[in-house]
N, C-alpha and C. Protein backbone atom coordinates (compact mmCIF):
# COMPACT_ATOMS: atom_id res chain seq x y z
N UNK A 1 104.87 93.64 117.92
CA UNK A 1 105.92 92.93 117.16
C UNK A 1 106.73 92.00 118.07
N UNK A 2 106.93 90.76 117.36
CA UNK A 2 108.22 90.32 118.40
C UNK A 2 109.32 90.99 118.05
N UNK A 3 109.64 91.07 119.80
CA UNK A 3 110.79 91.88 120.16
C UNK A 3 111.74 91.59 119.48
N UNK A 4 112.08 89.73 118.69
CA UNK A 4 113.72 89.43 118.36
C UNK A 4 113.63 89.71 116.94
N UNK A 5 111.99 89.77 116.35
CA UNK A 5 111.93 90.57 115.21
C UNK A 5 111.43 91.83 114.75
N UNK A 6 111.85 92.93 114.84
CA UNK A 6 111.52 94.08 115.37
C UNK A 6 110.29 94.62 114.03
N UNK A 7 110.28 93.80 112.81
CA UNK A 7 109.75 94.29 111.68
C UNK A 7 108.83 93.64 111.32
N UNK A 8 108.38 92.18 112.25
CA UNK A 8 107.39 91.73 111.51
C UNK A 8 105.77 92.43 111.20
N UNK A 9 105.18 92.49 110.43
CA UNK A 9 104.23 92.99 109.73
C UNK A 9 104.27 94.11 109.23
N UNK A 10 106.07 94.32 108.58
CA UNK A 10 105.91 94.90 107.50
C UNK A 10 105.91 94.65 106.41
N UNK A 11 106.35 95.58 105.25
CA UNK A 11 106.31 94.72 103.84
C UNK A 11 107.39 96.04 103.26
N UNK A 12 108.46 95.59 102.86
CA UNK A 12 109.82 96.29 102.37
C UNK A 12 109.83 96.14 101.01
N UNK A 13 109.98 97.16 99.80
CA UNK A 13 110.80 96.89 98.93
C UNK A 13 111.73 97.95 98.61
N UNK A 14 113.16 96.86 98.49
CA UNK A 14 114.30 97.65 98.02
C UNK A 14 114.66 97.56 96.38
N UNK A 15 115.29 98.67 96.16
CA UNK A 15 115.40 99.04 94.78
C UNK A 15 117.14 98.12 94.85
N UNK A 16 117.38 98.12 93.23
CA UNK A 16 118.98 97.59 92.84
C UNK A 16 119.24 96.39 93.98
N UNK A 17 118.27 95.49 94.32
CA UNK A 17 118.64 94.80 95.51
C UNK A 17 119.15 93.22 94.95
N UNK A 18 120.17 93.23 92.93
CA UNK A 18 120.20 92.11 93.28
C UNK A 18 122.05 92.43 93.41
N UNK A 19 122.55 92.86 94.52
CA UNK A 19 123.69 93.26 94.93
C UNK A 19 124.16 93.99 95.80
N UNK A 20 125.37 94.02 96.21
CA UNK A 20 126.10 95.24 97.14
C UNK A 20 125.46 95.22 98.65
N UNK A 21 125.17 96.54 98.23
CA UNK A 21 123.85 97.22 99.32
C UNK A 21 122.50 97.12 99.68
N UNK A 22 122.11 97.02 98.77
CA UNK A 22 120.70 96.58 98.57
C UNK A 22 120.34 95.39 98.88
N UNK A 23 120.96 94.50 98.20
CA UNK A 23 121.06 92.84 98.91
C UNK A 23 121.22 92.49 100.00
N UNK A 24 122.17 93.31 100.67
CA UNK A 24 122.03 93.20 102.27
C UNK A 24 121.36 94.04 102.99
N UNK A 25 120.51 95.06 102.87
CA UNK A 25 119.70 95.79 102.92
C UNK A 25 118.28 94.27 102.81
N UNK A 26 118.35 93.92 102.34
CA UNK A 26 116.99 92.97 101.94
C UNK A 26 117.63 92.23 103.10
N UNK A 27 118.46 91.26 103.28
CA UNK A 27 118.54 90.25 103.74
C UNK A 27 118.56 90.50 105.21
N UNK A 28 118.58 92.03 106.01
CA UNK A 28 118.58 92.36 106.74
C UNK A 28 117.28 92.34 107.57
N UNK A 29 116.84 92.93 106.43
CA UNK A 29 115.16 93.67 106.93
C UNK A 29 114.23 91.86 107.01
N UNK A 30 114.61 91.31 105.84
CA UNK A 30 114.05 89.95 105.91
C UNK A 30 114.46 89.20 107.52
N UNK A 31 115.61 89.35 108.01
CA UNK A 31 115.86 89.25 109.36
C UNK A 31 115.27 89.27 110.57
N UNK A 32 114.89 90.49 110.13
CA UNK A 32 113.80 91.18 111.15
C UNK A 32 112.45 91.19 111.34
N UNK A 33 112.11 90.02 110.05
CA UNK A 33 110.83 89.87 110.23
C UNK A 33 109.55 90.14 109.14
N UNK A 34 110.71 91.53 108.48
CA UNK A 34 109.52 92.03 107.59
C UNK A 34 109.26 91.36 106.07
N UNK A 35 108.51 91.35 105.16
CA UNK A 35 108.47 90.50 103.77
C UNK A 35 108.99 91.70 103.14
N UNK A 36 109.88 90.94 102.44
CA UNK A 36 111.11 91.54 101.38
C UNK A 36 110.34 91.22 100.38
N UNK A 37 110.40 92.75 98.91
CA UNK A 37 110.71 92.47 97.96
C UNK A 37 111.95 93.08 97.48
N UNK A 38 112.82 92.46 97.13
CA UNK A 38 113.52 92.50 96.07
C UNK A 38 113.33 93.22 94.37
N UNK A 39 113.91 93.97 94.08
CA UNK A 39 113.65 94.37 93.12
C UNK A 39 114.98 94.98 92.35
N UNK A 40 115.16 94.84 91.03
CA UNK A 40 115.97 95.16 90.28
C UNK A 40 116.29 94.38 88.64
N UNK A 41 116.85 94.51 87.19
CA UNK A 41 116.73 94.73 86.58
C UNK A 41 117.46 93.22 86.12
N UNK A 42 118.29 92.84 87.06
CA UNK A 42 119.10 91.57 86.76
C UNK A 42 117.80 90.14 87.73
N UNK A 43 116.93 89.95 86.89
CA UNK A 43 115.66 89.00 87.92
C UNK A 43 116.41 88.02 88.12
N UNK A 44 117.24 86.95 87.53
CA UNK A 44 117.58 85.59 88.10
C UNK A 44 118.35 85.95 88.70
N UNK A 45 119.38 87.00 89.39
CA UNK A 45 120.02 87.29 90.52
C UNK A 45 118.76 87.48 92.02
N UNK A 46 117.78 88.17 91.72
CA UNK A 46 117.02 88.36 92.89
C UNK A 46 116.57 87.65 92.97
N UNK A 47 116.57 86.46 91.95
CA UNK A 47 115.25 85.47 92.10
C UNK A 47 115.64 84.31 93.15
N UNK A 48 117.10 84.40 92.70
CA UNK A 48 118.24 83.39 93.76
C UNK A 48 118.25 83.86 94.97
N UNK A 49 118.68 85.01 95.05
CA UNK A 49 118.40 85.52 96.32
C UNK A 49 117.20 85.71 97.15
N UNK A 50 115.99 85.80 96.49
CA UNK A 50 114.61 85.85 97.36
C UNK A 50 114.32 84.46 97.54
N UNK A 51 115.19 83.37 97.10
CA UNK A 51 114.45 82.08 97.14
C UNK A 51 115.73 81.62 98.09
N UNK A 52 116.59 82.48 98.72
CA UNK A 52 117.43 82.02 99.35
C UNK A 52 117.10 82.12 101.16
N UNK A 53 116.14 83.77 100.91
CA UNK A 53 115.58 84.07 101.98
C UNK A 53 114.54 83.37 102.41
N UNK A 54 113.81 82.99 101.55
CA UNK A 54 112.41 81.90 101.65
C UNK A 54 113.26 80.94 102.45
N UNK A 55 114.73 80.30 102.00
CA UNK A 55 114.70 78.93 102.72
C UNK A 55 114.99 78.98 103.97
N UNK A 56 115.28 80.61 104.49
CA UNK A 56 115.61 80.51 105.56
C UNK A 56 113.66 80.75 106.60
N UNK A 57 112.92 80.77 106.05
CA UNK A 57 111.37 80.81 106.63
C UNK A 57 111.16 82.11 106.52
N UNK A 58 111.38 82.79 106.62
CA UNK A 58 111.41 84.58 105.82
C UNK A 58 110.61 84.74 104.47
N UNK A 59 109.81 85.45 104.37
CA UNK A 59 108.98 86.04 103.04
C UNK A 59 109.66 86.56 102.27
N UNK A 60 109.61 86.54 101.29
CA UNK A 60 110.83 87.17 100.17
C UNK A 60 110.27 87.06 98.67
N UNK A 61 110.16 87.98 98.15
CA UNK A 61 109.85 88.33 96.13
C UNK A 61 110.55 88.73 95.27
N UNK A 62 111.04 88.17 94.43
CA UNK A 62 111.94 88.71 93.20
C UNK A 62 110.34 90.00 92.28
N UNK A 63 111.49 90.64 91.91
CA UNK A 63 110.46 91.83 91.28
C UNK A 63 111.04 92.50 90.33
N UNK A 64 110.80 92.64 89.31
CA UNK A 64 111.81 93.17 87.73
C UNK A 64 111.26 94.71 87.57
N UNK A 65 112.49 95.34 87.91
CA UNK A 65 112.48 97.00 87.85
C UNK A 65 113.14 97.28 87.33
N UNK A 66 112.99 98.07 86.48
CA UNK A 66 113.80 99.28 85.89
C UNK A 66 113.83 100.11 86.53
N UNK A 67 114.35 101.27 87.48
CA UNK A 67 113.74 102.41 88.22
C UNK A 67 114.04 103.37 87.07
N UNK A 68 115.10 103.56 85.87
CA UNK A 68 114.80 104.36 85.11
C UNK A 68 113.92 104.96 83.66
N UNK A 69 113.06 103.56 83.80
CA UNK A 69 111.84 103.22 83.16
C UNK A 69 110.77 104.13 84.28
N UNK A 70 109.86 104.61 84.13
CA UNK A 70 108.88 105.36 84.48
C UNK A 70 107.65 104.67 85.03
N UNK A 71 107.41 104.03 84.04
CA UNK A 71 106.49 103.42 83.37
C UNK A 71 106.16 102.04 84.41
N UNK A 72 107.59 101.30 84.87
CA UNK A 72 107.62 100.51 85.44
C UNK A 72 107.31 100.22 87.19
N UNK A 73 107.60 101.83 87.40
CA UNK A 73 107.33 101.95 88.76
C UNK A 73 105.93 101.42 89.72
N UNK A 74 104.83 102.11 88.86
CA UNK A 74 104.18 101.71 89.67
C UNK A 74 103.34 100.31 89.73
N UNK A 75 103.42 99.75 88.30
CA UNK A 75 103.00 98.32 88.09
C UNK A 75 104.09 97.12 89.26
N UNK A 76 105.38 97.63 89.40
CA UNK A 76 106.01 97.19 90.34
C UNK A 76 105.65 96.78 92.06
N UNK A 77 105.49 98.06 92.39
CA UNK A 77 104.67 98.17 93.46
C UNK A 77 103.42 97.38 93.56
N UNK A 78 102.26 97.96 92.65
CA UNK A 78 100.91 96.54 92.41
C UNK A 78 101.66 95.21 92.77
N UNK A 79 102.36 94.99 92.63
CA UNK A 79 102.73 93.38 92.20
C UNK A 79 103.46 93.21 93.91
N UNK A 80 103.87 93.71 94.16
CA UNK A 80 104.61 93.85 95.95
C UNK A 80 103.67 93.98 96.54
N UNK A 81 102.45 94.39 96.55
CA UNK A 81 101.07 94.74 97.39
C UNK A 81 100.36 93.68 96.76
N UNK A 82 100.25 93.14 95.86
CA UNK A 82 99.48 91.85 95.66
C UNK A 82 99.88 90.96 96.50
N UNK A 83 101.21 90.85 96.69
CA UNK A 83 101.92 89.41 97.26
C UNK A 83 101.27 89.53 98.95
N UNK A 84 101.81 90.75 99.60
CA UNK A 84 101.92 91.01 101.07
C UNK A 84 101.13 92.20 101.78
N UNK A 85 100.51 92.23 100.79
CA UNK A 85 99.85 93.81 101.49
C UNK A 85 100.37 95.46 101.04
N UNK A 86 99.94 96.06 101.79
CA UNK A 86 100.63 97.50 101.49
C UNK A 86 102.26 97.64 101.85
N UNK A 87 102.65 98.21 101.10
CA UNK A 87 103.84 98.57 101.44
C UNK A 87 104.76 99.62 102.62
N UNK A 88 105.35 99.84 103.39
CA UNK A 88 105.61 100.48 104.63
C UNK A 88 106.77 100.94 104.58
N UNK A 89 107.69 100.24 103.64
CA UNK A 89 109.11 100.82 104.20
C UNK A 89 109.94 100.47 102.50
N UNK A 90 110.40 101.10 102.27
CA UNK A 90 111.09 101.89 100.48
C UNK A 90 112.34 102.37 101.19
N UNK A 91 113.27 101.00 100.31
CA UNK A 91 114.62 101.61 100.36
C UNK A 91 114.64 101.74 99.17
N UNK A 92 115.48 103.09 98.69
CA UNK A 92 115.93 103.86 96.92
C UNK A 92 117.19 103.63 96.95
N UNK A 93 117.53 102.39 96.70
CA UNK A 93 118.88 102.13 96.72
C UNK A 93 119.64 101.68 95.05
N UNK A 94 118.88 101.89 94.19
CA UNK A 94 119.44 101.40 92.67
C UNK A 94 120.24 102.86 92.47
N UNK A 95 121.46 102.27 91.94
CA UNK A 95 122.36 103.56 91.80
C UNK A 95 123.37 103.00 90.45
N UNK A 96 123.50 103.94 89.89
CA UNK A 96 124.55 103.73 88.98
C UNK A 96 125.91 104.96 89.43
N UNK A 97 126.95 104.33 88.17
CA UNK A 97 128.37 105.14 88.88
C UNK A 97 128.34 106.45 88.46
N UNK A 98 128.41 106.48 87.07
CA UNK A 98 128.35 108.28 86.08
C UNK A 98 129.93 108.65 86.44
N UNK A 99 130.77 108.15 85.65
CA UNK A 99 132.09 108.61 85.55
C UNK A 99 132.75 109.20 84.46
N UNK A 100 133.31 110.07 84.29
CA UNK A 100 133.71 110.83 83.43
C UNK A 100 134.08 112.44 83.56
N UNK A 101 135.01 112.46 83.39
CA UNK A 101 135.37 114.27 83.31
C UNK A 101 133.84 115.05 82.31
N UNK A 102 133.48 116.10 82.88
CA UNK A 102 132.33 116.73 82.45
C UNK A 102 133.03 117.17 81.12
N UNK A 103 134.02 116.96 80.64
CA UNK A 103 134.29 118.10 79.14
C UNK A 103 133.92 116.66 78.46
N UNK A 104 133.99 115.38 78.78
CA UNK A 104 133.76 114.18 78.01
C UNK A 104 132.81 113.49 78.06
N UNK A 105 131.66 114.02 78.82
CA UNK A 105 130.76 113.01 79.57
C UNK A 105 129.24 113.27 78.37
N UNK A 106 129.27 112.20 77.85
CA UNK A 106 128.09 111.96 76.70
C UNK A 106 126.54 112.58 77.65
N UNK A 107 125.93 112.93 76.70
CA UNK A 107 124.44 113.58 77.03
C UNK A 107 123.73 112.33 77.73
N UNK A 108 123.60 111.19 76.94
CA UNK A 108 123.32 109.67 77.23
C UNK A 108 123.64 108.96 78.85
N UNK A 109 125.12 109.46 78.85
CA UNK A 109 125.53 108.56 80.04
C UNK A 109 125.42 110.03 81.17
N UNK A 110 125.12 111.43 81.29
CA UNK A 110 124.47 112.49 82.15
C UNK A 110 122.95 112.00 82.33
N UNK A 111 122.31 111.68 81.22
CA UNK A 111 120.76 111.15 81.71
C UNK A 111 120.69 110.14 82.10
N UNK A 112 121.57 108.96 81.98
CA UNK A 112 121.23 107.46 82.62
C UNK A 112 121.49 107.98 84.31
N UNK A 113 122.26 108.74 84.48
CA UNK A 113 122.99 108.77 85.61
C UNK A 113 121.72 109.46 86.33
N UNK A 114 121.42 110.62 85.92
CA UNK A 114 120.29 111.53 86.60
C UNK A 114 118.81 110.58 86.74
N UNK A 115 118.79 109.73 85.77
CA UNK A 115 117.02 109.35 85.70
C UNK A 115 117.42 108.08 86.52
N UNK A 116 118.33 107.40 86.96
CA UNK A 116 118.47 106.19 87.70
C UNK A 116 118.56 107.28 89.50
N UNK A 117 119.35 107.94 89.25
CA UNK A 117 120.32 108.38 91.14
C UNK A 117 119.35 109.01 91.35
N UNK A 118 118.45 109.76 90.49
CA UNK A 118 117.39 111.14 91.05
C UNK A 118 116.49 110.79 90.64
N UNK A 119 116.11 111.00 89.44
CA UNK A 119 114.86 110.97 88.88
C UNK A 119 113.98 109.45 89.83
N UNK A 120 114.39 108.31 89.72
CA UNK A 120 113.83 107.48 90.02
C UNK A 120 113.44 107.52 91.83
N UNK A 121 114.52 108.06 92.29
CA UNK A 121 114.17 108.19 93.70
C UNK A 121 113.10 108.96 93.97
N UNK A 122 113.13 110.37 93.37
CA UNK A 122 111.75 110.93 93.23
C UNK A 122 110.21 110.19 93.02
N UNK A 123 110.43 109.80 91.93
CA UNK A 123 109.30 108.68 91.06
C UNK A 123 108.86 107.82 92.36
N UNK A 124 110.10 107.20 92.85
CA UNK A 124 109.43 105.86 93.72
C UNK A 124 108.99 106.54 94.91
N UNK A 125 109.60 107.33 95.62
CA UNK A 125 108.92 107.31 96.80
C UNK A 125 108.08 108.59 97.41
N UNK A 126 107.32 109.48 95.75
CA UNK A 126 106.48 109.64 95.57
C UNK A 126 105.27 108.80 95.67
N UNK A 127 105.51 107.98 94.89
CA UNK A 127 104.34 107.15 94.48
C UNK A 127 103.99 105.95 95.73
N UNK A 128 105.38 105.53 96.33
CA UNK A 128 105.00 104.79 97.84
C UNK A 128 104.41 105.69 99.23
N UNK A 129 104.70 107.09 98.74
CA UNK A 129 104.22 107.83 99.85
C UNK A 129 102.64 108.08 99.16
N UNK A 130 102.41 108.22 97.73
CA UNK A 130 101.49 108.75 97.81
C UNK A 130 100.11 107.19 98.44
N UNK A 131 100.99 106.00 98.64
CA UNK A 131 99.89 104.61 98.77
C UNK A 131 100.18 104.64 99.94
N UNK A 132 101.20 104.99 101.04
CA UNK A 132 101.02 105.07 102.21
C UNK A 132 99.89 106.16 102.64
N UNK A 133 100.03 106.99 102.13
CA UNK A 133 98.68 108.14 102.68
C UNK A 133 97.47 107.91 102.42
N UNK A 134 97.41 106.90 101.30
CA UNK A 134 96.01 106.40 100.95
C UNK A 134 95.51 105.12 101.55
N UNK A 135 96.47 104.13 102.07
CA UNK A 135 95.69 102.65 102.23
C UNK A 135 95.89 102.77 104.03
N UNK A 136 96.67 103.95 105.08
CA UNK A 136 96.39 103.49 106.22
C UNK A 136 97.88 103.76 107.04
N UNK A 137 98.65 103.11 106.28
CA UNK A 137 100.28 102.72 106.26
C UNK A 137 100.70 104.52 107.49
N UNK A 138 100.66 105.20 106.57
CA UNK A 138 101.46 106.75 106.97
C UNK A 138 100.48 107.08 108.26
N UNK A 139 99.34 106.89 108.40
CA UNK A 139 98.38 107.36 109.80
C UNK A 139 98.60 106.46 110.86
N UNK A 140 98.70 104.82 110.99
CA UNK A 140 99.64 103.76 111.62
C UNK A 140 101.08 104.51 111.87
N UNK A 141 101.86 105.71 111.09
CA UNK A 141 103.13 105.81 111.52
C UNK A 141 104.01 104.90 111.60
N UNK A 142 103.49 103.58 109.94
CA UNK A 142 104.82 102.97 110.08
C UNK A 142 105.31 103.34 108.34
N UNK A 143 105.03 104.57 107.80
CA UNK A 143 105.61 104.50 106.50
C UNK A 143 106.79 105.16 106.89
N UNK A 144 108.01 104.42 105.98
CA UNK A 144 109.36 105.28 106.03
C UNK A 144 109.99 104.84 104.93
N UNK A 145 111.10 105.89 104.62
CA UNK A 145 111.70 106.07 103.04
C UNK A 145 112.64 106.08 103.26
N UNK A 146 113.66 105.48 102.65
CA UNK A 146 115.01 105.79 103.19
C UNK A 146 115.94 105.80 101.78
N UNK A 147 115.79 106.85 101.31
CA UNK A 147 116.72 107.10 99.96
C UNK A 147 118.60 106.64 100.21
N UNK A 148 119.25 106.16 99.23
CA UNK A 148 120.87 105.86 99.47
C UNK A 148 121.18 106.62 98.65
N UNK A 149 121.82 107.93 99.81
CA UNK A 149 122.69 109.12 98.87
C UNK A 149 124.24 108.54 98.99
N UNK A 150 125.08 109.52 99.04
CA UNK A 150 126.48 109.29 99.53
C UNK A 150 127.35 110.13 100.08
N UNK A 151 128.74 109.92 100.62
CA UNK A 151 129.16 110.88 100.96
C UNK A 151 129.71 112.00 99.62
N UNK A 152 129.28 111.50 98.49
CA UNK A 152 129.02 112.68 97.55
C UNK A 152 128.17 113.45 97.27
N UNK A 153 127.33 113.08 98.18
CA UNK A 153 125.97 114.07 98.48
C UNK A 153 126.79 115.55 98.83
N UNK A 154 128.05 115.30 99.78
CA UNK A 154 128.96 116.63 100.16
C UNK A 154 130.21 116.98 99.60
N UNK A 155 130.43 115.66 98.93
CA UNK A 155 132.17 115.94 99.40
C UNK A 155 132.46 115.87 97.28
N UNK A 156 132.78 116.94 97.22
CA UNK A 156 132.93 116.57 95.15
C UNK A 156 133.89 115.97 95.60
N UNK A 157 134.08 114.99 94.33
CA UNK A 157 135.52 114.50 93.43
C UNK A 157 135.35 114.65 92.35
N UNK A 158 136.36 115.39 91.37
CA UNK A 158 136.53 115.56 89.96
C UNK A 158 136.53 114.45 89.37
N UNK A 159 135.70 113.65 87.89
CA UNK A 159 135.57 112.59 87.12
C UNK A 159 134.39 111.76 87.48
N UNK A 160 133.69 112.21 88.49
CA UNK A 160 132.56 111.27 88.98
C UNK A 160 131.40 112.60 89.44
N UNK A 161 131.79 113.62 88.27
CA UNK A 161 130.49 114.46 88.65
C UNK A 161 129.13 114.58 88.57
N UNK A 162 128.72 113.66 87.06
CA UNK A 162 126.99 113.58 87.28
C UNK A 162 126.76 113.08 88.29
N UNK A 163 127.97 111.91 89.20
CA UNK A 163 127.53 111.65 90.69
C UNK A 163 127.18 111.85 91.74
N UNK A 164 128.41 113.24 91.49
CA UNK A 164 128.25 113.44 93.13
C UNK A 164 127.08 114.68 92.79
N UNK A 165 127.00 115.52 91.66
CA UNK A 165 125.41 116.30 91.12
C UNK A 165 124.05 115.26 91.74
N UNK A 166 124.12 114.19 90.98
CA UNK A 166 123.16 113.27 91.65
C UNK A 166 122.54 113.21 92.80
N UNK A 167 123.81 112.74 93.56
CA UNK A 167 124.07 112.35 95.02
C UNK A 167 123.53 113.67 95.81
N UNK A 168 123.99 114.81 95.46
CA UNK A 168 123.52 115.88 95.89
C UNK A 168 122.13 115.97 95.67
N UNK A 169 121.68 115.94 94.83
CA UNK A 169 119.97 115.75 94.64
C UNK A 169 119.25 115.13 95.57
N UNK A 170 119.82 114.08 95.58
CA UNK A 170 118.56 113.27 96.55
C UNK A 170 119.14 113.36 97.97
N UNK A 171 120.11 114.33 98.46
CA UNK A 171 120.07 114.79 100.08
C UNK A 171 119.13 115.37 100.36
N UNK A 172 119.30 116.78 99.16
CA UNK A 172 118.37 117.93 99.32
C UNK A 172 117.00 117.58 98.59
N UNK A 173 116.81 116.51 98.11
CA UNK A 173 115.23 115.93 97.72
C UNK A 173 114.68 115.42 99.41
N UNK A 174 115.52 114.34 99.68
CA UNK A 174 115.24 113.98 101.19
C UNK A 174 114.98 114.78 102.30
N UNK A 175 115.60 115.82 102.36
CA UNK A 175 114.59 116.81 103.06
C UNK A 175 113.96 117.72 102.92
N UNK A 176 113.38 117.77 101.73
CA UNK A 176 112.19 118.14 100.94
C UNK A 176 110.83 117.22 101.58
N UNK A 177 111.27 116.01 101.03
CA UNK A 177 109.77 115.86 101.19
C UNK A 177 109.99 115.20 102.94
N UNK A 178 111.21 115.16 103.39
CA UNK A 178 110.76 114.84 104.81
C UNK A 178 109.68 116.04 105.78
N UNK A 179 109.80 117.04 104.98
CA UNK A 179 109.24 118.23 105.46
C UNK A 179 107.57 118.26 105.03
N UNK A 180 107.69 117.87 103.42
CA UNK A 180 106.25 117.76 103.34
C UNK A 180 105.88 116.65 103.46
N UNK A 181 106.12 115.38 103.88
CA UNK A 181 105.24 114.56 103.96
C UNK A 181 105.56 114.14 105.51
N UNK A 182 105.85 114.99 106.32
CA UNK A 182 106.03 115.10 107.93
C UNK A 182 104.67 115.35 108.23
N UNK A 183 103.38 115.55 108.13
CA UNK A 183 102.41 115.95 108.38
C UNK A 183 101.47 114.95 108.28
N UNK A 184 101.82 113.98 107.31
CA UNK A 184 101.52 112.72 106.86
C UNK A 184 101.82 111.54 107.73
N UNK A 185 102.46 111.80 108.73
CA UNK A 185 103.60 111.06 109.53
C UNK A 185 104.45 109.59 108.48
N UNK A 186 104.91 110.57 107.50
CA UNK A 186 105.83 109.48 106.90
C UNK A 186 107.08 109.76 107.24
N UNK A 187 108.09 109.27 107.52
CA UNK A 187 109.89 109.78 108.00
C UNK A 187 110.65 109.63 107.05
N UNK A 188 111.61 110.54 106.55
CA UNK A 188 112.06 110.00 105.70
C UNK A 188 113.46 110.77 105.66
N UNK A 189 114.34 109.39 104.93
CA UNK A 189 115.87 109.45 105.71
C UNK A 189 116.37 109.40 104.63
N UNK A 190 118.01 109.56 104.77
CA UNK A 190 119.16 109.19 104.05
C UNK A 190 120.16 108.64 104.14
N UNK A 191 120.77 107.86 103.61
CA UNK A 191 121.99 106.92 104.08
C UNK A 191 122.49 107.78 103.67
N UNK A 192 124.17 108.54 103.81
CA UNK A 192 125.32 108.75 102.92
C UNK A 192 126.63 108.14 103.10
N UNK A 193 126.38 106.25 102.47
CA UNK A 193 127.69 105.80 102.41
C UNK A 193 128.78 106.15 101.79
N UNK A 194 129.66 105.68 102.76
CA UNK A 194 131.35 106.10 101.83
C UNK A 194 131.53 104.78 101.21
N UNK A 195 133.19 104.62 100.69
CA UNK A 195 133.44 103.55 99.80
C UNK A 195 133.30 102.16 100.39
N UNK A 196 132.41 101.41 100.02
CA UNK A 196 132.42 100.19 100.15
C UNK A 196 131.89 99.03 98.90
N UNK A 197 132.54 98.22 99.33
CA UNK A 197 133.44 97.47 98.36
C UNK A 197 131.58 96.38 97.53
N UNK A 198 131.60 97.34 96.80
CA UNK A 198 130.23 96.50 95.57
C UNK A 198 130.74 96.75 94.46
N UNK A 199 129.53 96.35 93.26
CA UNK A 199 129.52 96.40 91.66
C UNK A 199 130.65 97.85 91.51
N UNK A 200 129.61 98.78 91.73
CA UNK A 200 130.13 100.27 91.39
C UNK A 200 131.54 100.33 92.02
N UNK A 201 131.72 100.22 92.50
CA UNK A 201 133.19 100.56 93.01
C UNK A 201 134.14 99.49 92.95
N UNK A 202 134.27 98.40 92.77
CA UNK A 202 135.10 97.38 92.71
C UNK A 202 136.04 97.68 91.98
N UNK A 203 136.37 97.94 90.86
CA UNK A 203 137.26 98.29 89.68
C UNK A 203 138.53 99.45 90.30
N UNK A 204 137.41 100.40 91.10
CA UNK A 204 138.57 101.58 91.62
C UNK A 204 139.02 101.05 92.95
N UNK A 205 138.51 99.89 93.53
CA UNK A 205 139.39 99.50 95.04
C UNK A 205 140.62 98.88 94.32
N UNK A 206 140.96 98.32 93.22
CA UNK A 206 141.90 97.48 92.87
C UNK A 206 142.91 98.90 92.55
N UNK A 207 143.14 100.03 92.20
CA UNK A 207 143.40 100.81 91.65
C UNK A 207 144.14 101.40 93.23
N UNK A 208 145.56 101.87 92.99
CA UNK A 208 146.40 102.55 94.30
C UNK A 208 145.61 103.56 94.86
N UNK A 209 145.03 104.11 94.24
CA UNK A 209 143.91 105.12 94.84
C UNK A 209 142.89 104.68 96.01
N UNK A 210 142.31 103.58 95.54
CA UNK A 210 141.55 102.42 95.67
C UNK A 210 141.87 101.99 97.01
């Protein structure tokens, strides 16, 4: 690899990447060399943004995901491995907020919250581990996963509990399968950011709490 790009000949896709974290998460890794896809549910936001990275000479793909669509996952991926090859490196970064005191919190807005923060993290990087073990990627020792939990992975706050339930999931999912798919030589990590200032949280930084 060149050294000033530490990633070239990989191929990245991040989840929820047309914002926040994820967006700079892309624009990072695109930095470094590797081909970004982009992926998330708002396309003419990523589409601006992957065509922003292109102008800088960087590889870059807008890619329309649902991660709490099922269905969508892996036709997603096809379409990221058509463009650049196999895939190597899966950030699970699409997250929603899930706010509400549990005596009020609709059945509806407990499952959006679970099938976007968990369910989908599962889904995706299942299915990227299971194409790293198959096309080459995980025996090379360059597949890696890097799920975005939070520091509610530990720390409750009352009114944001399908969250931090969530958040807790995919710590203890993350070293689950770092364990079983350690044998595989795939690595696989966790962010747990605290508050910083995106979509999801904007509303409560304005707030004295905030």
């Amino acid at each position: 690899p060149h050294m000033n790009k530490p990633l070239t000949g990989q191929v990245a896709l991040v989840t929820g990447a047309s914002g926040g974290l994820g967006l700079r998460f892309a624009r990072i890794l695109a930095q470094n060399g590797a081909a970004v896809a982009l992926a998330a549910r708002r396309t003419e936001l990523i589409e601006q943004e992957a065509e922003a990275i292109r102008s800088t000479g960087e590889r870059a793909i807008s890619v329309t995901l649902d991660v709490s669509d099922p269905a969508q996952i892996a036709p997603a991926m096809d379409e990221v491995e058509a463009a650049f090859g196999p895939i190597s490196i899966l950030i699970n970064n699409a997250g929603v907020g899930g706010k509400g005191l549990l005596m009020d919190l609709s059945l509806e807005d407990w499952d959006q919250t679970m099938n976007v923060n968990l369910r989908a993290v599962f889904l995706c990087a299942r299915e990227a581990a299971r194409r790293m073990m198959a096309n080459g990627v995980a025996g090379e020792k360059r597949g890696r996963i890097i799920n975005i939990a939070s520091v509610h992975s530990y720390a409750m706050l009352p009114g944001i509990g399908a969250y931090c339930a969530s958040k807790a999931g995919v710590q203890m999912l993350t070293e689950i399968m770092a364990r079983e798919w350690a044998r595989s030589e795939i690595a696989v990590n966790a962010i747990c950011p605290g508050y910083i200032l995106t979509d999801i949280n904007a509303d409560w930084f304005d707030t004295d709490q905030g």
